[in-house]
N, C-alpha and C. Protein backbone atom coordinates (compact mmCIF):
# COMPACT_ATOMS: atom_id res chain seq x y z
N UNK A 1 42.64 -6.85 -0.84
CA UNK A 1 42.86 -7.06 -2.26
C UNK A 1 41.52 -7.45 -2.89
N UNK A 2 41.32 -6.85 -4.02
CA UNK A 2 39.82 -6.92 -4.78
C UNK A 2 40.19 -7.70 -6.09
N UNK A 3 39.48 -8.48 -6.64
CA UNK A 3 40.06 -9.26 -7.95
C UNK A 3 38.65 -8.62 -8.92
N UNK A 4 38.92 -7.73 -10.40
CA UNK A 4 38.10 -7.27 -11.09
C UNK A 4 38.24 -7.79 -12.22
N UNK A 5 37.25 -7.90 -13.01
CA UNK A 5 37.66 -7.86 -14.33
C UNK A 5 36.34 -7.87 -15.41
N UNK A 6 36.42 -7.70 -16.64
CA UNK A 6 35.37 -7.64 -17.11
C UNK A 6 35.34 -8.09 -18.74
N UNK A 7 34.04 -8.85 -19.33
CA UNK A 7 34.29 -9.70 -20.87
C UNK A 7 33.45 -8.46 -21.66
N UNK A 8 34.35 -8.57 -22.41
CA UNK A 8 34.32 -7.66 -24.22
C UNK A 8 34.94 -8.43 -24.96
N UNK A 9 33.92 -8.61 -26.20
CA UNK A 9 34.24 -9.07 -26.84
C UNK A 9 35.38 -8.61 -28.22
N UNK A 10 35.40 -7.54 -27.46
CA UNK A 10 36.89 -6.56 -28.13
C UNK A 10 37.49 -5.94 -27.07
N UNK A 11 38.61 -5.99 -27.00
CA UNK A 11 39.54 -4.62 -26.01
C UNK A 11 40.45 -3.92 -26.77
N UNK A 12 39.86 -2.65 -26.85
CA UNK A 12 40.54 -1.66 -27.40
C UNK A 12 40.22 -0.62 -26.10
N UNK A 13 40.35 0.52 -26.54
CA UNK A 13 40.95 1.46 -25.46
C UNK A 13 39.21 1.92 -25.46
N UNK A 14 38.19 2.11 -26.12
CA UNK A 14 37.30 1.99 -25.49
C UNK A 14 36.70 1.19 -24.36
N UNK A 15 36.44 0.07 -24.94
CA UNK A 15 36.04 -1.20 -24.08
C UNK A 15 37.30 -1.08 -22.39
N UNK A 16 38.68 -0.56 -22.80
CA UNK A 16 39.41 -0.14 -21.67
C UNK A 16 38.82 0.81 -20.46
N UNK A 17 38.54 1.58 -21.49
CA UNK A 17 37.82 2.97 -20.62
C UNK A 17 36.51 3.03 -19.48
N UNK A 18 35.77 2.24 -20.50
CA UNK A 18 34.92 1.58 -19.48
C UNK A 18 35.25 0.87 -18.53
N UNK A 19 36.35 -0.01 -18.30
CA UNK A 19 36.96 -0.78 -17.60
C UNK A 19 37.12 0.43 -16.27
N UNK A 20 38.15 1.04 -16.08
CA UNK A 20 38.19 2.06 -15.87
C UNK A 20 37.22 3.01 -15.28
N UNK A 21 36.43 3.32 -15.84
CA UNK A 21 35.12 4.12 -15.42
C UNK A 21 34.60 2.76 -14.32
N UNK A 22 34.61 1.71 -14.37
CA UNK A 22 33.55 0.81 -13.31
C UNK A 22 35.16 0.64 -12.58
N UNK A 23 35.79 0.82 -12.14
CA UNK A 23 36.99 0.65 -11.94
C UNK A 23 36.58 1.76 -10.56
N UNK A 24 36.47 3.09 -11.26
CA UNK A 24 36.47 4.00 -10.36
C UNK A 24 35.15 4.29 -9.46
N UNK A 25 34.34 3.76 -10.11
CA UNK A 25 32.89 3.94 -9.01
C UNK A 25 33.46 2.18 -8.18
N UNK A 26 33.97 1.73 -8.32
CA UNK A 26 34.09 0.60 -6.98
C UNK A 26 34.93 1.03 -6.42
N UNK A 27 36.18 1.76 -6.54
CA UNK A 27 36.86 2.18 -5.55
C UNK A 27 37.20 3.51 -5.22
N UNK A 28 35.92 4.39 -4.99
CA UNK A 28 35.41 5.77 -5.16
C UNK A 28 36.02 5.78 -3.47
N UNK A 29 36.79 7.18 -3.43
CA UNK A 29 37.27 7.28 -1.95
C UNK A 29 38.45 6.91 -1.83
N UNK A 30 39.10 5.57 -2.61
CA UNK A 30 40.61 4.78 -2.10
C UNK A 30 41.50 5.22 -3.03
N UNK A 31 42.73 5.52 -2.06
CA UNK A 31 43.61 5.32 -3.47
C UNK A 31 44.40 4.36 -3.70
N UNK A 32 44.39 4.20 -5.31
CA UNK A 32 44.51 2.85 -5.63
C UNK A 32 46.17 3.11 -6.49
N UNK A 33 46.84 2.07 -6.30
CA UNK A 33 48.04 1.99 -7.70
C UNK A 33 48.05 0.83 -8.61
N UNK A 34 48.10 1.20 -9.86
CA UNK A 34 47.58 0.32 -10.79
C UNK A 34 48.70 0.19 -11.59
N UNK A 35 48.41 -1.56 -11.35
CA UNK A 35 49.86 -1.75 -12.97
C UNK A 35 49.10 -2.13 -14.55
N UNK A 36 49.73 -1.56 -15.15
CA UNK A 36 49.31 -2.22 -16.42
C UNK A 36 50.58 -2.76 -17.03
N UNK A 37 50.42 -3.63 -18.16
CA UNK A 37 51.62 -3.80 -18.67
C UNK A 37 51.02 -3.25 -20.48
N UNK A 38 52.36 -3.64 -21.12
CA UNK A 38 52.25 -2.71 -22.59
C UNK A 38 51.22 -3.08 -24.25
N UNK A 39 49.73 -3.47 -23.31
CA UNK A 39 49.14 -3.45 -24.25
C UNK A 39 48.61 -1.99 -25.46
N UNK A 40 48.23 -2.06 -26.49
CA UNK A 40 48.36 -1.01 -27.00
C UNK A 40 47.30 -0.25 -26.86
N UNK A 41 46.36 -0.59 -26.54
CA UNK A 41 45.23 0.39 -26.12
C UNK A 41 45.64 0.91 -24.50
N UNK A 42 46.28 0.49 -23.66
CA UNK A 42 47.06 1.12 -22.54
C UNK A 42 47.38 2.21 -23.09
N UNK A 43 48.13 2.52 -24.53
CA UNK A 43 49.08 4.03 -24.23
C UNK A 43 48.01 4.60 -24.99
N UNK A 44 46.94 4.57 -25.43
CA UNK A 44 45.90 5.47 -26.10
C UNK A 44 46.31 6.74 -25.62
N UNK A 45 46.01 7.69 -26.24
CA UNK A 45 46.17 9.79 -25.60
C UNK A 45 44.68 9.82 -24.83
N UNK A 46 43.28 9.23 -25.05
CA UNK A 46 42.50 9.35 -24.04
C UNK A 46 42.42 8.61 -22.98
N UNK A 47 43.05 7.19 -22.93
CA UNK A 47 43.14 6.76 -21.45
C UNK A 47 44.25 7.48 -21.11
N UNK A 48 45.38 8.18 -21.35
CA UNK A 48 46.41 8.39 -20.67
C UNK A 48 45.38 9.78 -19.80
N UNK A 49 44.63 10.75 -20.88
CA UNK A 49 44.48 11.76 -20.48
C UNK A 49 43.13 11.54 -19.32
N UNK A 50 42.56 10.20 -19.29
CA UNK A 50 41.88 10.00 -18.16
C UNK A 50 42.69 9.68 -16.98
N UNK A 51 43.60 8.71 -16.76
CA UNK A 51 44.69 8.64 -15.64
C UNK A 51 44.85 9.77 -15.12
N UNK A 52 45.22 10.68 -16.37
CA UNK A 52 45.79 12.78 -15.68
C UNK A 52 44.33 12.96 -14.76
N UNK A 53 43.41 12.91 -15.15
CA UNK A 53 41.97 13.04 -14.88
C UNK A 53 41.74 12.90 -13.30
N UNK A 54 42.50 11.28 -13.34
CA UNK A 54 42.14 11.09 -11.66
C UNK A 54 42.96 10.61 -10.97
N UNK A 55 44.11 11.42 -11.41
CA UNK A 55 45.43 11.20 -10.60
C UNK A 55 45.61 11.58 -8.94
N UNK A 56 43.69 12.16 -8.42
CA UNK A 56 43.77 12.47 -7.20
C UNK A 56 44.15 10.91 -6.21
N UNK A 57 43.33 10.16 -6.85
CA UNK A 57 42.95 9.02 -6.22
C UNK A 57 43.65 7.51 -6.64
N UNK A 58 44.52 7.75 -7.85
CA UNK A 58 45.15 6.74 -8.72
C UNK A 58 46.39 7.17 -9.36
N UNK A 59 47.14 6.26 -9.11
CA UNK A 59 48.65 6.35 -9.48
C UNK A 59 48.90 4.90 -10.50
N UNK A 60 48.88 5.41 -11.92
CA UNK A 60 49.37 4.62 -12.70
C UNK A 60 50.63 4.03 -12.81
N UNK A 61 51.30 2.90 -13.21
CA UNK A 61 52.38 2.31 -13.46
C UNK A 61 52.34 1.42 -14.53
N UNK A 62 53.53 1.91 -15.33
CA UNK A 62 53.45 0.90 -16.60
C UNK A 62 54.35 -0.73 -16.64
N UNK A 63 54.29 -1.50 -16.62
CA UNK A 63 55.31 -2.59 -16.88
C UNK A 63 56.17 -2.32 -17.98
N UNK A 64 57.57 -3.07 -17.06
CA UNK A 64 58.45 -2.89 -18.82
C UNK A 64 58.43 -3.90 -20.09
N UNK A 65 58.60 -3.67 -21.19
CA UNK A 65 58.01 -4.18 -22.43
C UNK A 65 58.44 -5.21 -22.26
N UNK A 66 58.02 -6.52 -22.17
CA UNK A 66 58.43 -8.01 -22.01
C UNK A 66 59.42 -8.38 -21.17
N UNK A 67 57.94 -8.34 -20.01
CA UNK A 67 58.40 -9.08 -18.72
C UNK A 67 57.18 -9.48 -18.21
N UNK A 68 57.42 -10.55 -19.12
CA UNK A 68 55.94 -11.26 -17.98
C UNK A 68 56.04 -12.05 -16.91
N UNK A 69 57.42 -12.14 -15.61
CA UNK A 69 57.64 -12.62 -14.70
C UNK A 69 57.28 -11.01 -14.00
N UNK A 70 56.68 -9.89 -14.06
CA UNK A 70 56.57 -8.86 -13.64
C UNK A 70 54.83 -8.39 -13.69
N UNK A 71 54.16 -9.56 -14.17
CA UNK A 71 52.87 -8.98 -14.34
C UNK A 71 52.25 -10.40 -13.46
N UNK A 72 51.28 -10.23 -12.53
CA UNK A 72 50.93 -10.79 -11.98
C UNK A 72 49.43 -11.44 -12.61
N UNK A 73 49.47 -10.79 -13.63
CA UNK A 73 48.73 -11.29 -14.96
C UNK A 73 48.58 -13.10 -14.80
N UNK A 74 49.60 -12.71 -15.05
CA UNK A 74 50.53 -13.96 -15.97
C UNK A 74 49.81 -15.30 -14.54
N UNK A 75 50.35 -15.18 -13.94
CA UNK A 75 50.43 -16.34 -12.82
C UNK A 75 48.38 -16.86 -12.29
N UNK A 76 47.98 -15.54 -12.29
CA UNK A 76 46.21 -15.55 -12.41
C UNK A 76 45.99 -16.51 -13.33
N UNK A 77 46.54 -16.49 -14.73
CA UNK A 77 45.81 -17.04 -15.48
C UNK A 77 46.27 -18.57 -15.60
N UNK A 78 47.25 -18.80 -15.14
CA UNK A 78 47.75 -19.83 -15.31
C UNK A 78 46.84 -20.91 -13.65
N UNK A 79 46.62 -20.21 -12.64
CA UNK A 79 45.82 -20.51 -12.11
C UNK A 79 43.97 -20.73 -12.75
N UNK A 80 44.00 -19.86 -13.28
CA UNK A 80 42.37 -20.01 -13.86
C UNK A 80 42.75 -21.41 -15.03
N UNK A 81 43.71 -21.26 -15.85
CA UNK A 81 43.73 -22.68 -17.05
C UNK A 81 43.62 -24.09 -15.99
N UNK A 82 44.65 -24.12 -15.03
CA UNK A 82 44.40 -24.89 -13.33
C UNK A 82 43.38 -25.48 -13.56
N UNK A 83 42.31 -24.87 -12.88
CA UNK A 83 41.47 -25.35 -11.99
C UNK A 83 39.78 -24.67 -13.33
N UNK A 84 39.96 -24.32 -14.41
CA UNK A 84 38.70 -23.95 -15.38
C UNK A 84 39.01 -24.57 -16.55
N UNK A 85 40.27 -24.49 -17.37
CA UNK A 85 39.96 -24.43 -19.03
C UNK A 85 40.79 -26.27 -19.14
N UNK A 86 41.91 -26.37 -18.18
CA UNK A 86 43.01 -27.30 -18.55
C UNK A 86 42.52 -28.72 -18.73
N UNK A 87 42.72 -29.53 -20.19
CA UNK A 87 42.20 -30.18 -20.63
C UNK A 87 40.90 -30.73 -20.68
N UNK A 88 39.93 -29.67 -21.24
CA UNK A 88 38.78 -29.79 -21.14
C UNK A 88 38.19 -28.90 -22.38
N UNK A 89 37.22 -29.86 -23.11
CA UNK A 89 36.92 -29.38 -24.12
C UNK A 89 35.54 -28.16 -24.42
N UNK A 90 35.65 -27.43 -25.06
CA UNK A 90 34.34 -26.80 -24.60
C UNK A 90 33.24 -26.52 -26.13
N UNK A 91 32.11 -26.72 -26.04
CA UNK A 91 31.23 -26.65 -27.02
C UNK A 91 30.91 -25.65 -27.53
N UNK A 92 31.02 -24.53 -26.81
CA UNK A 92 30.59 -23.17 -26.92
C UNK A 92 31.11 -22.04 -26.32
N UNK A 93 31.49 -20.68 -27.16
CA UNK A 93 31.80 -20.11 -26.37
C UNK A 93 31.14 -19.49 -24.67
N UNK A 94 30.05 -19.59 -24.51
CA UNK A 94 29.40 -19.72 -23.37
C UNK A 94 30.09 -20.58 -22.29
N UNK A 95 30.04 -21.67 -22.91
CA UNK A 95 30.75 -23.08 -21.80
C UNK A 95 32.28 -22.41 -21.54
N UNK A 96 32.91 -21.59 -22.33
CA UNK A 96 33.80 -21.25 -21.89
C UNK A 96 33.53 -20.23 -20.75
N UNK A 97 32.86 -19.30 -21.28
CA UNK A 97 32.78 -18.27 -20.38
C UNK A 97 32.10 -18.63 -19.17
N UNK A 98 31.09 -19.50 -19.15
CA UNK A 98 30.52 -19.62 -17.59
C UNK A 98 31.63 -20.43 -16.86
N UNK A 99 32.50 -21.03 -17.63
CA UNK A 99 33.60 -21.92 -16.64
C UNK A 99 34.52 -20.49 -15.82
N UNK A 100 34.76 -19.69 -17.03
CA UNK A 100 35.54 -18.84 -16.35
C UNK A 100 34.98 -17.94 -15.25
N UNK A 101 33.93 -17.43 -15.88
CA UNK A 101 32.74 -17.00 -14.77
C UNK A 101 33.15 -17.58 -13.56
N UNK A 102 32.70 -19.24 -13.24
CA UNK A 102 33.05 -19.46 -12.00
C UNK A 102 34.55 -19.80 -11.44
N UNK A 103 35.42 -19.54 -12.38
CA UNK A 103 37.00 -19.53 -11.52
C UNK A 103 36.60 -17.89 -11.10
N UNK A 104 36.77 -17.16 -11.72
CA UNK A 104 36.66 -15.63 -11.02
C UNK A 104 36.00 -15.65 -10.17
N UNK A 105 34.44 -15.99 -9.66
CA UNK A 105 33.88 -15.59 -8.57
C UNK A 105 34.24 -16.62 -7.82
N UNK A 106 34.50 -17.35 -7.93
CA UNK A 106 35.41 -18.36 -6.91
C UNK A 106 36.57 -17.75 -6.20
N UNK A 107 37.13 -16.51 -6.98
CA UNK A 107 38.91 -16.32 -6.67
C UNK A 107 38.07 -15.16 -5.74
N UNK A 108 36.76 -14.26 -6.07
CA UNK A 108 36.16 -12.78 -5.51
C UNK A 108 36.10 -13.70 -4.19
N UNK A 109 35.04 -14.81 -4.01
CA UNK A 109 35.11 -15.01 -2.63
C UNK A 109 35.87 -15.62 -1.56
N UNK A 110 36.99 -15.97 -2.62
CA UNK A 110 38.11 -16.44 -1.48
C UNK A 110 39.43 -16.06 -2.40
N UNK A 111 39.71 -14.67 -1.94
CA UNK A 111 40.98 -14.12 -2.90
C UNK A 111 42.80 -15.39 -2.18
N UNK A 112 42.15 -16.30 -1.25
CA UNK A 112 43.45 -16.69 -0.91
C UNK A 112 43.56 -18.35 -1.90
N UNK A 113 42.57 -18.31 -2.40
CA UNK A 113 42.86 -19.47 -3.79
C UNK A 113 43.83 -19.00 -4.62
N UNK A 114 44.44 -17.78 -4.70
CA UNK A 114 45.44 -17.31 -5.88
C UNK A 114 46.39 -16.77 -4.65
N UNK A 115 46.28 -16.52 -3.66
CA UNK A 115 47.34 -15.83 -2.93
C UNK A 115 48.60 -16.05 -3.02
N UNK A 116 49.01 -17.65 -3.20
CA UNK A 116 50.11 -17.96 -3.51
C UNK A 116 51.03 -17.83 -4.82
N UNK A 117 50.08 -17.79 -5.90
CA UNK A 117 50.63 -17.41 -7.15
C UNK A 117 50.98 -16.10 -7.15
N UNK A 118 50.10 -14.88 -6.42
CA UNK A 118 50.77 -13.60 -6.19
C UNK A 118 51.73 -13.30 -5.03
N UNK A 119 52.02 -14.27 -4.23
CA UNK A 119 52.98 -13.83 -3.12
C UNK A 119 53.77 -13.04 -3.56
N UNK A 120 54.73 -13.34 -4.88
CA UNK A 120 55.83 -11.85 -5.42
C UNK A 120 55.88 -10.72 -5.51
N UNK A 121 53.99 -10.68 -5.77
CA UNK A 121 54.04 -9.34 -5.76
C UNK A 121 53.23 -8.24 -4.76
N UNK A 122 53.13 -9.03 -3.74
CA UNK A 122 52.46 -8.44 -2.69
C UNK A 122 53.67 -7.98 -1.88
């Protein structure tokens, strides 16, 4: 299990795409199945028609519209508020982001700090 993710300061289905594009040069060779759930730049006609694109290697799946006991989203972040944001004030958006910075590379080098919050869906 690989934990990815990436800061824009917008997500729309561009800023998605790119997601996506670095998505696929890290896991060039594997095939991968991917959930998303029903944000609106998800159903864009050019990310859908990139999915068609590389449906050799990737099998999309959508979540159903409000269920966030179904997105493993949900339980990550509530781990990252845990142990980065939860009652703690921050000066800057920076101070936010380097906190989060280090919950994520914290979770990259030891993916079993969250293992338990995803047990459901493994």
């Amino acid at each position: 299990m690989r934990f990815q993710y990436q800061r824009d300061e917008v997500f729309n289905a561009t800023t998605y795409m790119h997601f996506l594009e670095q998505m696929a040069r890290s896991y060039h060779g594997t095939k991968v199945h991917y959930l998303q759930d029903n944000a609106p730049y998800h159903k864009d006609k050019n990310v859908w028609q990139w999915f068609k694109d590389n449906r050799s290697w990737l099998e999309v799946y959508n979540l159903p519209p409000y269920s966030p006991e179904l997105n493993a989203q949900e339980p990550l972040w509530k781990y990252t508020r845990k142990s980065g944001t939860h009652n703690k004030c921050f000066n800057s958006q920076d101070e936010i982001y380097d906190t989060l910075l280090k919950v994520f590379t914290n979770i990259q080098k030891q993916p079993s700090l969250i293992q338990g919050y995803l047990h459901p869906f493994l």
